[in-house]
N, C-alpha and C. Protein backbone atom coordinates (compact mmCIF):
# COMPACT_ATOMS: atom_id res chain seq x y z
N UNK A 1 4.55 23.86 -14.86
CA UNK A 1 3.23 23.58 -14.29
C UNK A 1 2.18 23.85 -15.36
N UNK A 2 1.45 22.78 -15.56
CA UNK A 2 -0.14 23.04 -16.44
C UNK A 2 -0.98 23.63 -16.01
N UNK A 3 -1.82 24.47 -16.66
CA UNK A 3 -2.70 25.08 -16.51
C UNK A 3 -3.75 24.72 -16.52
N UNK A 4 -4.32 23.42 -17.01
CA UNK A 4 -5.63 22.59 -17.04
C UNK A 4 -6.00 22.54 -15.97
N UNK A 5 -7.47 22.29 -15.95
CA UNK A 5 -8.36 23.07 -14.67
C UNK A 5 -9.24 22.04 -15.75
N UNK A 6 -10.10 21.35 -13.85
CA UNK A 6 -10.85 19.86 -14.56
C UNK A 6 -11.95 20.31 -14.16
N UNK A 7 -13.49 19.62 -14.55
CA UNK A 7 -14.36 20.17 -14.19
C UNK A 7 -14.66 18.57 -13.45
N UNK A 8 -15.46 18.27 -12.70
CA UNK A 8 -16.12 17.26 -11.79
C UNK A 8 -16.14 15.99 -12.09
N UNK A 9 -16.71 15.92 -13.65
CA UNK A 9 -16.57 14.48 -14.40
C UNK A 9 -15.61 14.57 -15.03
N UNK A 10 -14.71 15.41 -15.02
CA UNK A 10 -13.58 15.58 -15.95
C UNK A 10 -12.64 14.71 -14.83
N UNK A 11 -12.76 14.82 -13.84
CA UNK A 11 -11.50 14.52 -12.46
C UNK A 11 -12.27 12.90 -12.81
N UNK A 12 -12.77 12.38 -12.83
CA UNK A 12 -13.75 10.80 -12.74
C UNK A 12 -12.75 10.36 -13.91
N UNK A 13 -12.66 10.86 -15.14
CA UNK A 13 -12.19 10.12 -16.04
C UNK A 13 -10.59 10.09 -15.69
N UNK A 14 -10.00 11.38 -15.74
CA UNK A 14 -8.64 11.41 -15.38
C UNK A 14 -8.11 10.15 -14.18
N UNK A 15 -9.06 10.08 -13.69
CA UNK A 15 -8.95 9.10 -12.06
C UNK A 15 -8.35 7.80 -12.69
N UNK A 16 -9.53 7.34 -13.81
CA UNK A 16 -9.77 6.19 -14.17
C UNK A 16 -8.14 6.04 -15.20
N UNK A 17 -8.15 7.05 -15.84
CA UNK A 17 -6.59 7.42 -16.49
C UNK A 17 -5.28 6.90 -15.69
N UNK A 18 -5.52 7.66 -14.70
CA UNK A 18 -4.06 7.84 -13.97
C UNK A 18 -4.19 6.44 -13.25
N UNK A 19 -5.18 5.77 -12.95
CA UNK A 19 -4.82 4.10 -12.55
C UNK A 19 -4.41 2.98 -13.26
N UNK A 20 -5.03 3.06 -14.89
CA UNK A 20 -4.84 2.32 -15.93
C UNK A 20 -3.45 2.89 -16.77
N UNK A 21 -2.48 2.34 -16.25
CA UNK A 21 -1.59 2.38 -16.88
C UNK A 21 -1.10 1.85 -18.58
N UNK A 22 -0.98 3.04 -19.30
CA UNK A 22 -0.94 3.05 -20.68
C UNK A 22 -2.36 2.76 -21.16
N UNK A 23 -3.20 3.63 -20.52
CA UNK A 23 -4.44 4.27 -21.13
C UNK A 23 -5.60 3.45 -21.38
N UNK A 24 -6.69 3.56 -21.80
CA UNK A 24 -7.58 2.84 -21.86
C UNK A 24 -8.91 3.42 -23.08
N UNK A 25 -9.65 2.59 -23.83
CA UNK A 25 -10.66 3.23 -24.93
C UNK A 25 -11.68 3.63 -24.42
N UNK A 26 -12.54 3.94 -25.31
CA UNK A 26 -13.32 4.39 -24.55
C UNK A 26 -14.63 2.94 -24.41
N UNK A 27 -14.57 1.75 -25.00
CA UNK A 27 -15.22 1.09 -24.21
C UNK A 27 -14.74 0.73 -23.17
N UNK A 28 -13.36 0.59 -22.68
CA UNK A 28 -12.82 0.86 -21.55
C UNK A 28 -13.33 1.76 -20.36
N UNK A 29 -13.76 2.86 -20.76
CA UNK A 29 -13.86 3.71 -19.89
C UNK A 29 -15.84 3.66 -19.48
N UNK A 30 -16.18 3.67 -20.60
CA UNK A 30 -17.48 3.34 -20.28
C UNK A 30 -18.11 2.24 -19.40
N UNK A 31 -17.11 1.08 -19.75
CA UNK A 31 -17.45 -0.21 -18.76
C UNK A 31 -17.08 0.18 -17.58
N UNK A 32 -15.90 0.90 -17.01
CA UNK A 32 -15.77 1.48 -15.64
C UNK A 32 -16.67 2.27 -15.48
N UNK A 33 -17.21 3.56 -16.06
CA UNK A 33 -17.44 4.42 -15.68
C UNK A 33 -19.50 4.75 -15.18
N UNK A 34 -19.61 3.87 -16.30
CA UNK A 34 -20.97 3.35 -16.17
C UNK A 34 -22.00 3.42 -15.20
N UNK A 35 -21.36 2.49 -14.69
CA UNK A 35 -22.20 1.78 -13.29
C UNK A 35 -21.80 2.98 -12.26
N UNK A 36 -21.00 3.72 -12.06
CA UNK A 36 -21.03 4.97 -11.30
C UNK A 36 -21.63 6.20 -11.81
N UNK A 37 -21.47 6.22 -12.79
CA UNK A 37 -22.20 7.72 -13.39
C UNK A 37 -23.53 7.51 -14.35
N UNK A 38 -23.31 6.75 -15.02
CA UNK A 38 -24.61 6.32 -15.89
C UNK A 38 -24.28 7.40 -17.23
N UNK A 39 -23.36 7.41 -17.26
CA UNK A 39 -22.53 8.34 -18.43
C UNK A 39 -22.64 6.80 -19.59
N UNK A 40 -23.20 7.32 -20.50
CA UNK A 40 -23.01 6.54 -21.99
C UNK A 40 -21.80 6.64 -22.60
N UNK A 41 -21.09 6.09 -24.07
CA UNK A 41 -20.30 6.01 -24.44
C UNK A 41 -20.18 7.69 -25.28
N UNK A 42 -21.24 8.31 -25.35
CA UNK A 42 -22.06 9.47 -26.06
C UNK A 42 -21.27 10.64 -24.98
N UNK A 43 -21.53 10.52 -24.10
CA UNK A 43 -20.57 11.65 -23.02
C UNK A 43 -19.59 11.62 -22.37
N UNK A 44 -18.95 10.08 -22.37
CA UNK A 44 -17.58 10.34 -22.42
C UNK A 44 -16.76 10.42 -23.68
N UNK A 45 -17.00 10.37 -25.01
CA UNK A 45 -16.47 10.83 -26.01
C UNK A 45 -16.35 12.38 -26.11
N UNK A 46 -17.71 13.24 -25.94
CA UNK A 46 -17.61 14.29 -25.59
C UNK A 46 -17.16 15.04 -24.56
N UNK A 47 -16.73 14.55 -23.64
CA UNK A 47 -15.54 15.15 -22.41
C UNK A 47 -14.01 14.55 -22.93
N UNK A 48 -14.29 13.15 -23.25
CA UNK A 48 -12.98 13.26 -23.98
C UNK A 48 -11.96 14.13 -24.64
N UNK A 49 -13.15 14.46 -25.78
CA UNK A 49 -12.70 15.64 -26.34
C UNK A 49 -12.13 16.46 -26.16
N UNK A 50 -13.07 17.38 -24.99
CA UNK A 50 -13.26 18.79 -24.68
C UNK A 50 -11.61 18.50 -23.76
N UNK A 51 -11.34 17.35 -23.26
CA UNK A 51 -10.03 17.01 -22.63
C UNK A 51 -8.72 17.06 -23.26
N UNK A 52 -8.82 16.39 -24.10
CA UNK A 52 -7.92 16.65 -25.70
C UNK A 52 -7.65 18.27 -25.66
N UNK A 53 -8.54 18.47 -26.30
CA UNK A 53 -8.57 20.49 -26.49
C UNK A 53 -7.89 20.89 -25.73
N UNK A 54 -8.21 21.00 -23.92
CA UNK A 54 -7.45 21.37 -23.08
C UNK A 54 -6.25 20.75 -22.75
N UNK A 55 -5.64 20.16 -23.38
CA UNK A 55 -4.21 19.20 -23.41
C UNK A 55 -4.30 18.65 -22.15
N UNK A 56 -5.21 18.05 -21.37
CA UNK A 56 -5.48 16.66 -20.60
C UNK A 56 -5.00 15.67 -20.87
N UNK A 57 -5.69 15.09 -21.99
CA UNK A 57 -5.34 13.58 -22.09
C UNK A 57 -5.20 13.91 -24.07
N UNK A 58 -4.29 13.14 -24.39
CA UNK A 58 -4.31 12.53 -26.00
C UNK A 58 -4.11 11.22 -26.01
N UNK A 59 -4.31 10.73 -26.91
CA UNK A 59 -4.88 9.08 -27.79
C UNK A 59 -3.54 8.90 -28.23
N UNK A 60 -3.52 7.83 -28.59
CA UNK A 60 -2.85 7.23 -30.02
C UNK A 60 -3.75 5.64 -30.41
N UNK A 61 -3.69 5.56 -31.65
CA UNK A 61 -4.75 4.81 -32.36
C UNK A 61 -4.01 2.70 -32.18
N UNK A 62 -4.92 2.11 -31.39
CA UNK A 62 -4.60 0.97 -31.44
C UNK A 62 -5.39 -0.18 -32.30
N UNK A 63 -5.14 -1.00 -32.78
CA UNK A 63 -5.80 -1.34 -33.42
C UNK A 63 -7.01 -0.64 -34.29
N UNK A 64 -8.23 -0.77 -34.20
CA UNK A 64 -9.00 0.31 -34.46
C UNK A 64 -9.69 1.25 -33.53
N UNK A 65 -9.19 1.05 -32.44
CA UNK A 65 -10.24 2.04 -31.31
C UNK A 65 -8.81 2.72 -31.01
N UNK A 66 -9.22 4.09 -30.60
CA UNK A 66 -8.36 5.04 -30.05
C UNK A 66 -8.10 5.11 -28.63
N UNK A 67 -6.99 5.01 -27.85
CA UNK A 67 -6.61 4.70 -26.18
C UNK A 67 -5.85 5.81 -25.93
N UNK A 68 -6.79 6.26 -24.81
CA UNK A 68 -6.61 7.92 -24.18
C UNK A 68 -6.04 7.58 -23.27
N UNK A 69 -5.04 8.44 -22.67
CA UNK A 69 -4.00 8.63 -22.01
C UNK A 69 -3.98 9.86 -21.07
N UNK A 70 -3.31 9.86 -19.75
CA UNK A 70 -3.25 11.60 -19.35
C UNK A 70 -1.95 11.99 -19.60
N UNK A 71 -2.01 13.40 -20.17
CA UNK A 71 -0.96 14.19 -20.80
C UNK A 71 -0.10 15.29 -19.22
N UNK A 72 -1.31 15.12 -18.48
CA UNK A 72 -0.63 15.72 -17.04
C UNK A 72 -0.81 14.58 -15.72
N UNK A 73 0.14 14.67 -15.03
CA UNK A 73 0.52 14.19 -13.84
C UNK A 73 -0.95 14.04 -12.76
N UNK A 74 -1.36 13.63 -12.02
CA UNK A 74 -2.51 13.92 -10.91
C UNK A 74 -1.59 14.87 -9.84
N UNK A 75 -0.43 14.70 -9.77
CA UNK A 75 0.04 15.45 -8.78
C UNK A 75 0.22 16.94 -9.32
N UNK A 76 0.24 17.52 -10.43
CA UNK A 76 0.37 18.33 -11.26
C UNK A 76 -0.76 19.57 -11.06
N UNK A 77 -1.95 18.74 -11.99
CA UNK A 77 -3.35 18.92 -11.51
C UNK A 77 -4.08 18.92 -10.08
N UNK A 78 -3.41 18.49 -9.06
CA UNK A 78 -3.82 18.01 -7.59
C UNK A 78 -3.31 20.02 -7.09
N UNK A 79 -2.08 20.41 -7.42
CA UNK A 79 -1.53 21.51 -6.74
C UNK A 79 -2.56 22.23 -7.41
N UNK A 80 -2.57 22.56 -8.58
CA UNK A 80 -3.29 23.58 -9.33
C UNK A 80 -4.81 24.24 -8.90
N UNK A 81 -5.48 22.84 -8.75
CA UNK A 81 -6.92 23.02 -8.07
C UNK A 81 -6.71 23.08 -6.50
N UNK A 82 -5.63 22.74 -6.09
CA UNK A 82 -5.70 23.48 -4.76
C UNK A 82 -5.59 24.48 -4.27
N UNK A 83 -4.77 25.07 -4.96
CA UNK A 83 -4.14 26.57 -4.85
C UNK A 83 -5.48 27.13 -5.50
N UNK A 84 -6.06 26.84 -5.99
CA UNK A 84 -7.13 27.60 -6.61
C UNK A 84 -8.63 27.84 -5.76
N UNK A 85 -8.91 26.34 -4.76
CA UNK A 85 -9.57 26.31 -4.08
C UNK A 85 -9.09 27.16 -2.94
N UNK A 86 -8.38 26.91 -2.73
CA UNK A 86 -7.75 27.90 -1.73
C UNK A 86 -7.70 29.19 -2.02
N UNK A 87 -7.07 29.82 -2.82
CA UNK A 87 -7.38 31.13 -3.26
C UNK A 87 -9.14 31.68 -3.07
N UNK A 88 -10.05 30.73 -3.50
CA UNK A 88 -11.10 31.16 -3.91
C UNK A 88 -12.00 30.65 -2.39
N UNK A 89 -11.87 30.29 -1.88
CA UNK A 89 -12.95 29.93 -0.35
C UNK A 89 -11.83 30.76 0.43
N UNK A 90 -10.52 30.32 0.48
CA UNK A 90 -9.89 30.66 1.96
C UNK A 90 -8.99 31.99 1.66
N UNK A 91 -9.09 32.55 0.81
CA UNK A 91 -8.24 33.49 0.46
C UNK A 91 -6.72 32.81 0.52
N UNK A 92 -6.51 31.97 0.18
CA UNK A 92 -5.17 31.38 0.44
C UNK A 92 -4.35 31.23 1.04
N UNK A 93 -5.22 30.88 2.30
CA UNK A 93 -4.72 30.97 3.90
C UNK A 93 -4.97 29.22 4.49
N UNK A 94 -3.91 28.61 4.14
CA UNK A 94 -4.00 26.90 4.48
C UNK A 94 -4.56 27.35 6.09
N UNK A 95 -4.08 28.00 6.89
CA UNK A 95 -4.01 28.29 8.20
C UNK A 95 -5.75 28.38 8.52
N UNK A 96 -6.46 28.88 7.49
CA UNK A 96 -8.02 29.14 7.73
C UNK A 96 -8.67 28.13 7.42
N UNK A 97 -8.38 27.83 6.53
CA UNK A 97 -8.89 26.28 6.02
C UNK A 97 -8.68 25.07 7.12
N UNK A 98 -7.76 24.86 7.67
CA UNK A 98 -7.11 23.90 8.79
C UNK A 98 -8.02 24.44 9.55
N UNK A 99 -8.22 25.94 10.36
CA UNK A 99 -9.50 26.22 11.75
C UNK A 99 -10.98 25.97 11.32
N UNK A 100 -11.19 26.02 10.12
CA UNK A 100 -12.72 26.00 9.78
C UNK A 100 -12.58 24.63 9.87
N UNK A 101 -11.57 23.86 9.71
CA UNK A 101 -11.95 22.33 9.77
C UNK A 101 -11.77 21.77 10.92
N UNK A 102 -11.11 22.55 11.53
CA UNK A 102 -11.37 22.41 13.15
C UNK A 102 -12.28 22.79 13.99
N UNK A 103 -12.57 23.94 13.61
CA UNK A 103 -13.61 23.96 14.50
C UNK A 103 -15.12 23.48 13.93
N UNK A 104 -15.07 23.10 13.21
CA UNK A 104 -16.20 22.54 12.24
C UNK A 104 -16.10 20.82 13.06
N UNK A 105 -15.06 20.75 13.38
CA UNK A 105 -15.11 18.83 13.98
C UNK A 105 -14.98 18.26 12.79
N UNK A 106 -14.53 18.41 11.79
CA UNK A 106 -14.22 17.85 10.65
C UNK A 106 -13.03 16.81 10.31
N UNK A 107 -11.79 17.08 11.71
CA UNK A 107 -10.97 16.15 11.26
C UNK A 107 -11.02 15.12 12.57
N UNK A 108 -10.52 14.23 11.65
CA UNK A 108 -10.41 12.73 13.06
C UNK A 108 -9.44 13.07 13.77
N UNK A 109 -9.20 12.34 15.06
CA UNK A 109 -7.77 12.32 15.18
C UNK A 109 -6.74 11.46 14.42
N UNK A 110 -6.62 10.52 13.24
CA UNK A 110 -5.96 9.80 12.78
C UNK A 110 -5.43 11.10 11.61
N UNK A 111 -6.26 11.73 10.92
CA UNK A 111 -6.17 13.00 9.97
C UNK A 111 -5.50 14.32 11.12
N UNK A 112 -5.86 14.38 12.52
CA UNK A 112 -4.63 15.28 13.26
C UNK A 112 -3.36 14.80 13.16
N UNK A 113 -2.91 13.63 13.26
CA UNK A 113 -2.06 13.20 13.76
C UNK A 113 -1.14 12.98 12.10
N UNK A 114 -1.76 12.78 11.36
CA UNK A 114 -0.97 13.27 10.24
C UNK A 114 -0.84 14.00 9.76
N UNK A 115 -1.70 15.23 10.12
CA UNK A 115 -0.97 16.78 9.79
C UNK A 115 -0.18 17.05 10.75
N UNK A 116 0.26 16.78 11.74
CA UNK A 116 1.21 16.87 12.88
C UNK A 116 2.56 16.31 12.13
N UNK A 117 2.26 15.09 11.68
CA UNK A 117 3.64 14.51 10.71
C UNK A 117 3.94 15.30 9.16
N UNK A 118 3.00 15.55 8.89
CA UNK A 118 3.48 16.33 7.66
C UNK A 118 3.97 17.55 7.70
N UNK A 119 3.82 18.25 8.87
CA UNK A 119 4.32 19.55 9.50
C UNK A 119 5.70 19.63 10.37
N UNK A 120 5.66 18.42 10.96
CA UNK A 120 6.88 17.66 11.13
C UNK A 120 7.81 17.35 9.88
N UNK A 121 7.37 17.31 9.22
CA UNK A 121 8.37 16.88 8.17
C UNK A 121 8.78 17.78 7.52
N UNK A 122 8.06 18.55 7.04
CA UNK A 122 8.34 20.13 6.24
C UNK A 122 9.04 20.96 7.17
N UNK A 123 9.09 20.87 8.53
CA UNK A 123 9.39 21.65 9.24
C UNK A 123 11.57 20.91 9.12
N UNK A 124 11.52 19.56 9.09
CA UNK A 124 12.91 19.63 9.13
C UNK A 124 13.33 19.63 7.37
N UNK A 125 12.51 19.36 6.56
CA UNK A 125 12.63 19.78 5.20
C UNK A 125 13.88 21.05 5.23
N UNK A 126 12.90 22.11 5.98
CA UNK A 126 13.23 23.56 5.82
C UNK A 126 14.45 23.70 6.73
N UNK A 127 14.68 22.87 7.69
CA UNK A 127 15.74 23.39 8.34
C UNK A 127 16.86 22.38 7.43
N UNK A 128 16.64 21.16 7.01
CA UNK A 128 17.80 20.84 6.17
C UNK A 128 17.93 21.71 5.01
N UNK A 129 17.05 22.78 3.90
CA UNK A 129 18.02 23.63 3.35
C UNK A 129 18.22 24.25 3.89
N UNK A 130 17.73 24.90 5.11
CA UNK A 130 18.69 26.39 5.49
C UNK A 130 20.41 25.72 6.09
N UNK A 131 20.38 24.71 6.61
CA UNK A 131 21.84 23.88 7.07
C UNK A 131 22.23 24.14 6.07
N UNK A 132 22.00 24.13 4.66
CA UNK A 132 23.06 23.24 3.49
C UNK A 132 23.40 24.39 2.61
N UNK A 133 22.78 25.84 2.81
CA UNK A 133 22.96 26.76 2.44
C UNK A 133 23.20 27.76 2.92
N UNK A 134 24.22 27.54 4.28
CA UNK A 134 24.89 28.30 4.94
C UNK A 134 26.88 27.99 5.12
C-alpha cells in the first residue's frame, strides 16, 4: 500500500490520469483541465511536479513533450484517504459515519439499497472464508 496522500487539485489531475489510458502531456491535461479549473499550463506543471516527488505519477519522454502517467492505482489511493477521513472526522467508526448520514437525510434510497447489497455481500464474503477454513 502507498502512502501518497493527494491534495484537492492533486485528485483532478490523477482523475484525468486514471481515465486516459497510457498517460497524457501536459497540453493534454491543460486542454481538459482548463475549462474546469482555469488552471494554466504554469500550475499544472507545478503540481505535476510536486506529484512526481511524491511518487504519484512519472513521465517518460515522447516525442518532445513529456506524458505523465499514475504510478498508483485510484483504488490504492481511494482506501488510503478513506481510512484517513475516517480516522480523522469519525474516529474510524464506518458505523458513525453511515448514522450521521442518516440521520442527516443524506442518503437516497437507491444509495440504501446498495449499502444493503454491499453488506450483503461482505457478509457472505466472510462466511465463505470461515467455511473454507474450517
Amino acid at each position: 500500500m502507498t502512502n501518497v496522500s493527494l491534495s484537492d487539485g492533486e485528485w483532478k489531475i490523477m482523475n484525468v490520469l486514471w481515465e486516459k489510458e497510457g498517460g497524457a502531456t501536459i497540453t493534454e491535461l491543460t486542454a481538459d483541465l482548463q475549462g474546469k479549473t482555469g488552471w494554466d499550463k504554469h500550475i499544472i506543471i507545478t503540481m505535476l511536479n510536486r506529484m512526481t516527488k511524491k511518487g504519484a505519477v512519472s513521465y517518460r519522454i515522447v516525442g518532445r513533450a513529456k506524458q505523465f502517467y499514475p504510478v498508483v492505482s485510484r483504488k490504492e489511493v481511494s482506501i488510503r484517504e478513506t481510512r484517513g477521513f475516517l480516522d480523522k472526522v469519525y474516529r474510524g467508526s464506518i458505523g458513525m459515519m453511515v448514522n450521521a448520514m442518516v440521520t442527516n437525510k443524506a442518503l437516497t434510497q437507491e444509495e440504501i439499497e446498495e449499502l444493503y447489497k454491499i453488506l450483503e455481500q461482505a457478509e457472505k464474503d466472510d462466511e465463505g472464508k470461515k467455511g473454507s477454513s474450517s
